[in-house]
PDB file of N, CA and C in Angstrom:
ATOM      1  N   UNK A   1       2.795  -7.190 -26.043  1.00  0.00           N
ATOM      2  CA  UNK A   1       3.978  -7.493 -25.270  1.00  0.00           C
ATOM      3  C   UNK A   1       4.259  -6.374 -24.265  1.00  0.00           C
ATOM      4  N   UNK A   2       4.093  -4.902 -24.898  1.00  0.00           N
ATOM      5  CA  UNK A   2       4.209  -3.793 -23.761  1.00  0.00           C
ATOM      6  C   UNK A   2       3.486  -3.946 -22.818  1.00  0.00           C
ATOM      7  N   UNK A   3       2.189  -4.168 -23.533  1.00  0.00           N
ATOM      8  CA  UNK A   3       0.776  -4.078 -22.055  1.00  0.00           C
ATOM      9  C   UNK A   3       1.313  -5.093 -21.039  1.00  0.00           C
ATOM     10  N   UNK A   4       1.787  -6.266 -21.369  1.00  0.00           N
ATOM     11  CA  UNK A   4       2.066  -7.559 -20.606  1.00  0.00           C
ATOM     12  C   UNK A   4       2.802  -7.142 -19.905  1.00  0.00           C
ATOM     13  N   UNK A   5       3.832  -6.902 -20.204  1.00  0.00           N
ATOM     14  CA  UNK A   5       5.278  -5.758 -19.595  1.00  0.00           C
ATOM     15  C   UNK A   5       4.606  -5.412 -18.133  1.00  0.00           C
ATOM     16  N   UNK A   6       4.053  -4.313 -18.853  1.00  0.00           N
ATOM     17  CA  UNK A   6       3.428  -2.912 -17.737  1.00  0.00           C
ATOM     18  C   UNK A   6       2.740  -3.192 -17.123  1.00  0.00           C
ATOM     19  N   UNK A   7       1.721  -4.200 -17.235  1.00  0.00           N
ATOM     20  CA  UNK A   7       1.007  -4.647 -16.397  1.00  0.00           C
ATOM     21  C   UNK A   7       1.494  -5.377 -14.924  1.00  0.00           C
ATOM     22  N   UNK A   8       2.514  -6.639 -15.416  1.00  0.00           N
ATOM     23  CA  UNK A   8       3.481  -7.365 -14.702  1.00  0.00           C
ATOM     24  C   UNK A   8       3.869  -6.297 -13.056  1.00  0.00           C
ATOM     25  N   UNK A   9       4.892  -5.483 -14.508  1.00  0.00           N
ATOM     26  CA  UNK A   9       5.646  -4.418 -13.429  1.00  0.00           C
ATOM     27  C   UNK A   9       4.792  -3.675 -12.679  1.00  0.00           C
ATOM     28  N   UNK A  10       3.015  -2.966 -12.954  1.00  0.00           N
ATOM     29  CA  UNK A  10       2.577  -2.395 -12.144  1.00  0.00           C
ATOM     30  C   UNK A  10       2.234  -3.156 -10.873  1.00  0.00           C
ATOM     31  N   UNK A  11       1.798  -4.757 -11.104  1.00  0.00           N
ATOM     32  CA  UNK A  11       1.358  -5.639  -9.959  1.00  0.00           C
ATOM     33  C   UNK A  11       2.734  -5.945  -9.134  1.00  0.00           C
ATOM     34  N   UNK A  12       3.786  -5.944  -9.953  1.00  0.00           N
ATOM     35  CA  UNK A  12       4.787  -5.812  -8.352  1.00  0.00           C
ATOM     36  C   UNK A  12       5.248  -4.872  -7.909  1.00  0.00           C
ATOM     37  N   UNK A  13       4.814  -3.347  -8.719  1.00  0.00           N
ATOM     38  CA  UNK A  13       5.002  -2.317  -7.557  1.00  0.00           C
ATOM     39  C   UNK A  13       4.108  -2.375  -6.897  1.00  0.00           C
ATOM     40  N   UNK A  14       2.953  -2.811  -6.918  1.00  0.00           N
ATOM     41  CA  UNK A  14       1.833  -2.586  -5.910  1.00  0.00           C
ATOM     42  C   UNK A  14       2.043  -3.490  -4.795  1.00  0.00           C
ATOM     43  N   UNK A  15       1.915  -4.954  -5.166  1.00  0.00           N
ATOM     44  CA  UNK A  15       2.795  -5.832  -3.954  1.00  0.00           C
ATOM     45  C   UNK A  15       4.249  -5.448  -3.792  1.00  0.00           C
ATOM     46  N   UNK A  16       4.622  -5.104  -3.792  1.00  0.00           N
ATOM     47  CA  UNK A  16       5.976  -4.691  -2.748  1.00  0.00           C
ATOM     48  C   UNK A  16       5.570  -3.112  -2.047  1.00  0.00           C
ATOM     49  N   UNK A  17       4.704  -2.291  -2.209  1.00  0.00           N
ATOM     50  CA  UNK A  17       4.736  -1.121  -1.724  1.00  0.00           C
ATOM     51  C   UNK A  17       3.483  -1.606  -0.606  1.00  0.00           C
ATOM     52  N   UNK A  18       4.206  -1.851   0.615  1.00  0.00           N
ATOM     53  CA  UNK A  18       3.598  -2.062   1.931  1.00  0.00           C
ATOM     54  C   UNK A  18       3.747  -1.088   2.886  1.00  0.00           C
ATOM     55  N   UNK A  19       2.697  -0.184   3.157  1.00  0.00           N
ATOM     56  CA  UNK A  19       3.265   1.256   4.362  1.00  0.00           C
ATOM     57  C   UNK A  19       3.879   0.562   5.647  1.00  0.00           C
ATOM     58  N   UNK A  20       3.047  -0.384   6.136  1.00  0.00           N
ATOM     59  CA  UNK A  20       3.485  -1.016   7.251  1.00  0.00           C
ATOM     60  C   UNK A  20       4.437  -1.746   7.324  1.00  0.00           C
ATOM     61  N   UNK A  21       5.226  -1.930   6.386  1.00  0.00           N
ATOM     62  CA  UNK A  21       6.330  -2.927   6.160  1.00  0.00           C
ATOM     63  C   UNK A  21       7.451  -2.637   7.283  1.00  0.00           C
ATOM     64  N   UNK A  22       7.590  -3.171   7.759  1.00  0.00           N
ATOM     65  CA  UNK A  22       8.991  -2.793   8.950  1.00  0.00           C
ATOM     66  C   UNK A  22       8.714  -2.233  10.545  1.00  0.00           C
ATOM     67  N   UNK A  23       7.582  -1.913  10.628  1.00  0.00           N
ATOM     68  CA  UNK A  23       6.736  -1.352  11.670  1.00  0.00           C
ATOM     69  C   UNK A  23       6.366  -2.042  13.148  1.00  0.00           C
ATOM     70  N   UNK A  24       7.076  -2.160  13.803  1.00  0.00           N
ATOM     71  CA  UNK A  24       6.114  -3.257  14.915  1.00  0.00           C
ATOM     72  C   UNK A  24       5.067  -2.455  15.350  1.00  0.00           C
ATOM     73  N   UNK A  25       4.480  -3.651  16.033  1.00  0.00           N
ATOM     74  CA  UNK A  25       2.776  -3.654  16.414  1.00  0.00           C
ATOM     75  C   UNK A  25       1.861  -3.032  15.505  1.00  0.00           C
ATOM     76  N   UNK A  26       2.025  -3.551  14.039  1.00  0.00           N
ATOM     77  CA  UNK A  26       1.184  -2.985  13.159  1.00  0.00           C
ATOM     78  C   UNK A  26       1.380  -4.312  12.337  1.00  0.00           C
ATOM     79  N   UNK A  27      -0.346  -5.173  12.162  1.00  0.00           N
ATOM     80  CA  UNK A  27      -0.254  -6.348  11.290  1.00  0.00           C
ATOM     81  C   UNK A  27      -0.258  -5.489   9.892  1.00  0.00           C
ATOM     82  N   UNK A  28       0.792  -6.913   8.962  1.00  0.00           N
ATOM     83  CA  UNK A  28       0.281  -6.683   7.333  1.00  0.00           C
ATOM     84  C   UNK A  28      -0.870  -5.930   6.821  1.00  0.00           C
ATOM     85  N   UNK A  29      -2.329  -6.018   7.497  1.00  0.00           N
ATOM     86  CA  UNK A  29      -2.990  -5.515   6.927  1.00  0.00           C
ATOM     87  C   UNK A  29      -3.020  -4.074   7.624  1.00  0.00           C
ATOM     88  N   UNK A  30      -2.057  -3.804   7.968  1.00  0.00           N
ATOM     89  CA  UNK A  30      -2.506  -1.854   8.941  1.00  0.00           C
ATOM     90  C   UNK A  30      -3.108  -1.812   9.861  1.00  0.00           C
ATOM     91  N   UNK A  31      -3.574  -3.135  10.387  1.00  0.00           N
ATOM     92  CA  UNK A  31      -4.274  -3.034  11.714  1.00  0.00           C
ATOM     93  C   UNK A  31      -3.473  -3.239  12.810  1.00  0.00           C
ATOM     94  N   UNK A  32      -3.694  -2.376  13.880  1.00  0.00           N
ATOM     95  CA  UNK A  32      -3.159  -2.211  15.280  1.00  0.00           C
ATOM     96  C   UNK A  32      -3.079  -3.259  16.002  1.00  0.00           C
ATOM     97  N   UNK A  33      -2.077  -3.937  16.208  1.00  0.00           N
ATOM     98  CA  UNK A  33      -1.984  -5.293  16.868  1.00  0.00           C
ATOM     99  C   UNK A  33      -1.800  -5.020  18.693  1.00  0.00           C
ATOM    100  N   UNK A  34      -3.198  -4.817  19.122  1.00  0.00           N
ATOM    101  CA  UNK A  34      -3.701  -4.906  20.865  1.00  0.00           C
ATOM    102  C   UNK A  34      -2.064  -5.537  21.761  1.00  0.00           C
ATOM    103  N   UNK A  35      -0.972  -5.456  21.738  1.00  0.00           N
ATOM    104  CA  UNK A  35      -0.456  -6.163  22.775  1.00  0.00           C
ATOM    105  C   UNK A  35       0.173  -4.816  23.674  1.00  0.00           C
ATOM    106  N   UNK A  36       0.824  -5.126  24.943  1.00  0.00           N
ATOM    107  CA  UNK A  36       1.055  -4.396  25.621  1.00  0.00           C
ATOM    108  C   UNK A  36       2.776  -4.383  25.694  1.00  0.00           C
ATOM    109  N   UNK A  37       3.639  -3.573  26.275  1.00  0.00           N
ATOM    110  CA  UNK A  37       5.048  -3.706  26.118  1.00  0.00           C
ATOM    111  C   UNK A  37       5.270  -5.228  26.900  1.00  0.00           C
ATOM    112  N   UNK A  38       4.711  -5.320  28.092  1.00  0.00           N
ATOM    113  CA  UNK A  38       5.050  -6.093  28.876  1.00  0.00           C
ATOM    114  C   UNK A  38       4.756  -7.856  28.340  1.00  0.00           C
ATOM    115  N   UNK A  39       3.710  -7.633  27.326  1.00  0.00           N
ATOM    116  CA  UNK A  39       3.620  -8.446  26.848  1.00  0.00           C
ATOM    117  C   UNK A  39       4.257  -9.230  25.718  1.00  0.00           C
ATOM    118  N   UNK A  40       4.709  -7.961  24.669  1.00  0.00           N
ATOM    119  CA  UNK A  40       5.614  -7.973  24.045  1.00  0.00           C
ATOM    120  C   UNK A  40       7.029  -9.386  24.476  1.00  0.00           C
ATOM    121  N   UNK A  41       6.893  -8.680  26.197  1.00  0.00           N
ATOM    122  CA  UNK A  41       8.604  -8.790  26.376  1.00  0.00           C
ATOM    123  C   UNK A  41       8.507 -10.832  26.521  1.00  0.00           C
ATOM    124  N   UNK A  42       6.884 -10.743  27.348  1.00  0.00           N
ATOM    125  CA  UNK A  42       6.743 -12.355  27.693  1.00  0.00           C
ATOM    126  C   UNK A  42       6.857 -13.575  26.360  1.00  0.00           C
ATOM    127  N   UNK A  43       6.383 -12.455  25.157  1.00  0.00           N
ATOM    128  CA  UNK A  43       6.332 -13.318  24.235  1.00  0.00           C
ATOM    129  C   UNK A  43       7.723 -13.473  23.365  1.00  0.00           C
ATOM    130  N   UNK A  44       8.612 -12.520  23.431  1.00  0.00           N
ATOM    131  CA  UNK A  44       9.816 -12.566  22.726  1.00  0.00           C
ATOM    132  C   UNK A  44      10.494 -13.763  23.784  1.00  0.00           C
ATOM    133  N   UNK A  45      10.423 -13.705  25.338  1.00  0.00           N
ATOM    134  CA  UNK A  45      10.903 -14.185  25.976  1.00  0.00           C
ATOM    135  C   UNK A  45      10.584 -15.613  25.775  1.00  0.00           C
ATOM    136  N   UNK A  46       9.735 -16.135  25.563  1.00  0.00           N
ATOM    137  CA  UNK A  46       8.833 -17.597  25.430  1.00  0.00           C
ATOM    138  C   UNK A  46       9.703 -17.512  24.207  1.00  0.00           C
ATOM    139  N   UNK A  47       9.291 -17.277  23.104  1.00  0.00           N
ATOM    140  CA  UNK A  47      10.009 -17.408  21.700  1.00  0.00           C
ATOM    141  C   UNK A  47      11.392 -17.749  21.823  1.00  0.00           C
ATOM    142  N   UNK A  48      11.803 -16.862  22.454  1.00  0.00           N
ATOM    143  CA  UNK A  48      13.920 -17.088  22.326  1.00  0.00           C
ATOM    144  C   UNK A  48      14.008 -18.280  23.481  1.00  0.00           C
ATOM    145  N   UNK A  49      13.314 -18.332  24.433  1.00  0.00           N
ATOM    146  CA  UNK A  49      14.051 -20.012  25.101  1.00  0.00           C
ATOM    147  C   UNK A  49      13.415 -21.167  24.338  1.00  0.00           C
ATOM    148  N   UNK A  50      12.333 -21.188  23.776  1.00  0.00           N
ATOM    149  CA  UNK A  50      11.707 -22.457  23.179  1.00  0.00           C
ATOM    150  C   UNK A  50      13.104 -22.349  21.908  1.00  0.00           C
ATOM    151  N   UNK A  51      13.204 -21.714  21.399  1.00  0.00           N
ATOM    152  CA  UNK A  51      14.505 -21.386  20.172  1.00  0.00           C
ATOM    153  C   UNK A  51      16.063 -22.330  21.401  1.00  0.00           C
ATOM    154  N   UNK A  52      15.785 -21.545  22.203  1.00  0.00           N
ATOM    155  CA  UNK A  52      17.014 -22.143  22.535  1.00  0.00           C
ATOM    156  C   UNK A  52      17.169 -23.314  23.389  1.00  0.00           C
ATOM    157  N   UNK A  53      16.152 -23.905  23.902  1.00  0.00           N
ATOM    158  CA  UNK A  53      15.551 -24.966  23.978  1.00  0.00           C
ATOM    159  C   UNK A  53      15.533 -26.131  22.984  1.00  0.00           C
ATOM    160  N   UNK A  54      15.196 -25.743  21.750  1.00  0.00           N
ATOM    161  CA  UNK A  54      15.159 -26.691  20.472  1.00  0.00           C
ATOM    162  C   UNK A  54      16.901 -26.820  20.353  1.00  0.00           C
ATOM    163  N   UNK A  55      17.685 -26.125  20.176  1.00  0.00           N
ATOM    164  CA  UNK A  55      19.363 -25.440  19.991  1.00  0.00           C
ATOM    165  C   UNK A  55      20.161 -26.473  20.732  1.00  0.00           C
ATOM    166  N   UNK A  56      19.660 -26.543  22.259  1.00  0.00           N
ATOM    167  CA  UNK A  56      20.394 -27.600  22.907  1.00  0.00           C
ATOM    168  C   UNK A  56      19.672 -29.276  22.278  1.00  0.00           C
ATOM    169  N   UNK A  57      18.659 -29.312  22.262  1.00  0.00           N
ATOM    170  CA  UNK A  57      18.177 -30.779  22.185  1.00  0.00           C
ATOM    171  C   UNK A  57      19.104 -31.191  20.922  1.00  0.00           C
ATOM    172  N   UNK A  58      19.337 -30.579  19.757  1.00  0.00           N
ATOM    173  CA  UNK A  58      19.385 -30.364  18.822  1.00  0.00           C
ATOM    174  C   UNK A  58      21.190 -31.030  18.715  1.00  0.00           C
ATOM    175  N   UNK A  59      22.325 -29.812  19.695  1.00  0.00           N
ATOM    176  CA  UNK A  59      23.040 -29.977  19.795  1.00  0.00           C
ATOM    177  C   UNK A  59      23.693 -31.430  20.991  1.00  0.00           C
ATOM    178  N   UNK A  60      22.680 -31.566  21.928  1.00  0.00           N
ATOM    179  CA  UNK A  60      22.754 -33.062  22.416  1.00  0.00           C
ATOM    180  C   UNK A  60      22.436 -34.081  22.014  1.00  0.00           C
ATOM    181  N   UNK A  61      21.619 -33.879  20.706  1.00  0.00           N
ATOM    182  CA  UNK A  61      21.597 -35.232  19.972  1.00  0.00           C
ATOM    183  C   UNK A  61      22.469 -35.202  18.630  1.00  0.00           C
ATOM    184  N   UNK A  62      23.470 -34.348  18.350  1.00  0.00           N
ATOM    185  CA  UNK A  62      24.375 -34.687  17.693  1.00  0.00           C
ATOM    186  C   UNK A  62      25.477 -35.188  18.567  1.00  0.00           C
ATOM    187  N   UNK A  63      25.639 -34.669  19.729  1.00  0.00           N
ATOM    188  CA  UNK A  63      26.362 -35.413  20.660  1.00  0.00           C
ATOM    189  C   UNK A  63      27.021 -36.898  20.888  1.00  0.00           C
ATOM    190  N   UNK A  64      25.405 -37.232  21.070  1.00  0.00           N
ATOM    191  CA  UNK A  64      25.260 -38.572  20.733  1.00  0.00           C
ATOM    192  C   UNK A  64      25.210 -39.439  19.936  1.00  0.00           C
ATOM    193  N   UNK A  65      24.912 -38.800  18.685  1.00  0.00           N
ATOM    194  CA  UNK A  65      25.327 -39.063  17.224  1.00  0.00           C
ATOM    195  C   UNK A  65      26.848 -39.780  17.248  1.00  0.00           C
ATOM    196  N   UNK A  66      27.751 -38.571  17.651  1.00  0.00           N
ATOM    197  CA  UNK A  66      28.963 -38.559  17.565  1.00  0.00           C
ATOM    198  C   UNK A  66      30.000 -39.408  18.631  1.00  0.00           C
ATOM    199  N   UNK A  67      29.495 -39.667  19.815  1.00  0.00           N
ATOM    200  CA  UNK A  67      29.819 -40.410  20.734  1.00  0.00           C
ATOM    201  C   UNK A  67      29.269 -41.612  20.949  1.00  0.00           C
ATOM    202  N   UNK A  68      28.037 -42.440  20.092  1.00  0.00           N
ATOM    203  CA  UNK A  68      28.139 -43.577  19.736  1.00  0.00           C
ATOM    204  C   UNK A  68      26.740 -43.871  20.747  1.00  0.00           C
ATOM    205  N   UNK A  69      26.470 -42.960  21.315  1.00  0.00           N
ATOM    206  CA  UNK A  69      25.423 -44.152  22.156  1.00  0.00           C
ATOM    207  C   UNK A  69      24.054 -44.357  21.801  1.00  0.00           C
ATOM    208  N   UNK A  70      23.487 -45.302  21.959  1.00  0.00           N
ATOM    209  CA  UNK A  70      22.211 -45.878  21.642  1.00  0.00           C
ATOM    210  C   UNK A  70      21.270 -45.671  22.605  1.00  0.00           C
ATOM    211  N   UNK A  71      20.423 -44.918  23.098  1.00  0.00           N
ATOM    212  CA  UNK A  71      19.726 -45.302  23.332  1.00  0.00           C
ATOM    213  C   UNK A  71      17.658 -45.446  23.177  1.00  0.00           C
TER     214      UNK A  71
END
């Protein structure tokens, strides 16, 4: 029952102890992820309007939900 224990608890200190954890431009596995700042900025930028893109469709079809129309 101890060994089971200790064993358990050693495999989730090991998965949870990630150096790179919190780090940008560094993948999960510690490898150096090639992008550039500028690129960075195109891709956060693409990301947050497709986000807010989905946000309106999202919120205009409850709209319409709510105001009855069919089409």
């Amino acid at each position: 029952m101890k060994i089971r224990l200790l064993s358990l608890f050693l495999i989730l200190f090991i998965a949870a102890c990630n150096p790179y954890k919190g780090f940008k431009g560094v993948s999960k596995k510690g490898m150096k992820t090639s992008t550039t700042p500028s690129q960075e900025l195109r891709d956060d930028y693409k990301s947050s309007s497709k986000k807010m893109n989905r946000r309106y469709k999202r919120e205009m079809k409850r709209n319409k939900k709510r105001l009855g129309h069919s089409e």
